[in-house]
C-alpha atoms as a PDB file:
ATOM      1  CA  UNK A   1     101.068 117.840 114.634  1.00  0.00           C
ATOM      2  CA  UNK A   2     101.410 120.927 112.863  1.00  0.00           C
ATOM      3  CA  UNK A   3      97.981 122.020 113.590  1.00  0.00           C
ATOM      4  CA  UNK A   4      99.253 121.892 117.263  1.00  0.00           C
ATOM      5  CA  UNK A   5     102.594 123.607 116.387  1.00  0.00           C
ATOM      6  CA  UNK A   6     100.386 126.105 115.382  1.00  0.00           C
ATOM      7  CA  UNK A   7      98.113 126.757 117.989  1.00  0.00           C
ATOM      8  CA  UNK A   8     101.297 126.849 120.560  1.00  0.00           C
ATOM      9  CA  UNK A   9     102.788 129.652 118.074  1.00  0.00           C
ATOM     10  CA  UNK A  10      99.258 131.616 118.265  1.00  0.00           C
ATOM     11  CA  UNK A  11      99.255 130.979 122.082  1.00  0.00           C
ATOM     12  CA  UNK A  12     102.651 132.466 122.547  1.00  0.00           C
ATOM     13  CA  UNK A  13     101.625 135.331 120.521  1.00  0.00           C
ATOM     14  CA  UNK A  14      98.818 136.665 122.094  1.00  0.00           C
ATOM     15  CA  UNK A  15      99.470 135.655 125.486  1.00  0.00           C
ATOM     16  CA  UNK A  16     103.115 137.562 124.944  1.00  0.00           C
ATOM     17  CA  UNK A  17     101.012 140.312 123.348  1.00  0.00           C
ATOM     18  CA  UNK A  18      98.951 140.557 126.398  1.00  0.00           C
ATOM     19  CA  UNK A  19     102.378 140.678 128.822  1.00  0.00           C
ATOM     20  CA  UNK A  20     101.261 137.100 130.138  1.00  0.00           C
ATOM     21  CA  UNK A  21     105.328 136.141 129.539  1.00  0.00           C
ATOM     22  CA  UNK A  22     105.036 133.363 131.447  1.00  0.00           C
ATOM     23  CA  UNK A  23     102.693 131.936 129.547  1.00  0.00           C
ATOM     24  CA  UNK A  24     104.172 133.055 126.265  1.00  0.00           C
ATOM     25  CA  UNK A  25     107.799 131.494 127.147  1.00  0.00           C
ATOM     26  CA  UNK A  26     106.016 128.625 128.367  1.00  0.00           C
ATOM     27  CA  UNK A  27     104.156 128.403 124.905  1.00  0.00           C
ATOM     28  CA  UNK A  28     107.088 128.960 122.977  1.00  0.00           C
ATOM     29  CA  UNK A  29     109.265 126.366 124.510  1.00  0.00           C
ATOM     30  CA  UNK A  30     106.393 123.539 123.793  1.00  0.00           C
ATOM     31  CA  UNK A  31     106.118 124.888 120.128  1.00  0.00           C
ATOM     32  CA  UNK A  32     110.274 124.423 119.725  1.00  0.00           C
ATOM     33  CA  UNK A  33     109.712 120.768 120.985  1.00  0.00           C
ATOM     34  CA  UNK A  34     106.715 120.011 118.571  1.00  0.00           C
ATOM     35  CA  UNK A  35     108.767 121.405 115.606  1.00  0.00           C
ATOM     36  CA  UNK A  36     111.886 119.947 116.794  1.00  0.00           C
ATOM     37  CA  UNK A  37     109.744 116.130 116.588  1.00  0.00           C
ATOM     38  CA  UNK A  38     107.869 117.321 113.813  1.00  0.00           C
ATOM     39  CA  UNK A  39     111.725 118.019 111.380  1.00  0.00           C
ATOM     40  CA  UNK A  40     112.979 115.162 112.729  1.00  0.00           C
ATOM     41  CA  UNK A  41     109.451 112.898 111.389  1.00  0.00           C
ATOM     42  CA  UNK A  42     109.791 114.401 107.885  1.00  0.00           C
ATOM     43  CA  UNK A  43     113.202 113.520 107.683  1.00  0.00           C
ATOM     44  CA  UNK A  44     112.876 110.172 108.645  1.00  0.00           C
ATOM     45  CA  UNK A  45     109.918 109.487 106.065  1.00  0.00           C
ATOM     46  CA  UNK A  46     112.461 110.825 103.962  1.00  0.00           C
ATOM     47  CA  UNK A  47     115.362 108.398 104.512  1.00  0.00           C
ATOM     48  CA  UNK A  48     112.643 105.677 104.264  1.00  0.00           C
ATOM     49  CA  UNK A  49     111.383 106.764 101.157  1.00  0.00           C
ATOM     50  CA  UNK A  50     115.008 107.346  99.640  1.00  0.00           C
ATOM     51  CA  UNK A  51     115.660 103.617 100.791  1.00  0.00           C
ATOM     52  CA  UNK A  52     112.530 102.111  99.070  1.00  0.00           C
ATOM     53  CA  UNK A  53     111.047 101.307 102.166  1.00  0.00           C
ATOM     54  CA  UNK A  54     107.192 101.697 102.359  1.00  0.00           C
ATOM     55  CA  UNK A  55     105.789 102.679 105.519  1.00  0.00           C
ATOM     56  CA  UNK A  56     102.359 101.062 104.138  1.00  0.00           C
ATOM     57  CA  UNK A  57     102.228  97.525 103.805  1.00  0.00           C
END
């Protein structure tokens, strides 16, 4: 998932360097979702972990 967050971030760059703002805004706005998933993941694993509960059986 971050390897994706990534690529959208890269997309957004160039694309926005290029004046493709469409594109770029477009880019952006996926990349804000995948982070916004990826936080909420970690700290979920986290709360799990701080409550002894294993994810692996």
């Amino acid at each position: 998932m971050l390897n994706l967050l990534i690529l959208l971030i890269v997309i957004a760059l160039v694309a926005g360097a290029f004046g493709f703002t469409g594109i770029a805004g477009g880019a952006a706005g996926l990349a804000k979702i995948v982070f916004g998933v990826l936080v909420a993941g970690i700290i979920i694993v986290v709360l799990l972990m701080a409550f002894g509960i294993s994810l692996i059986a």
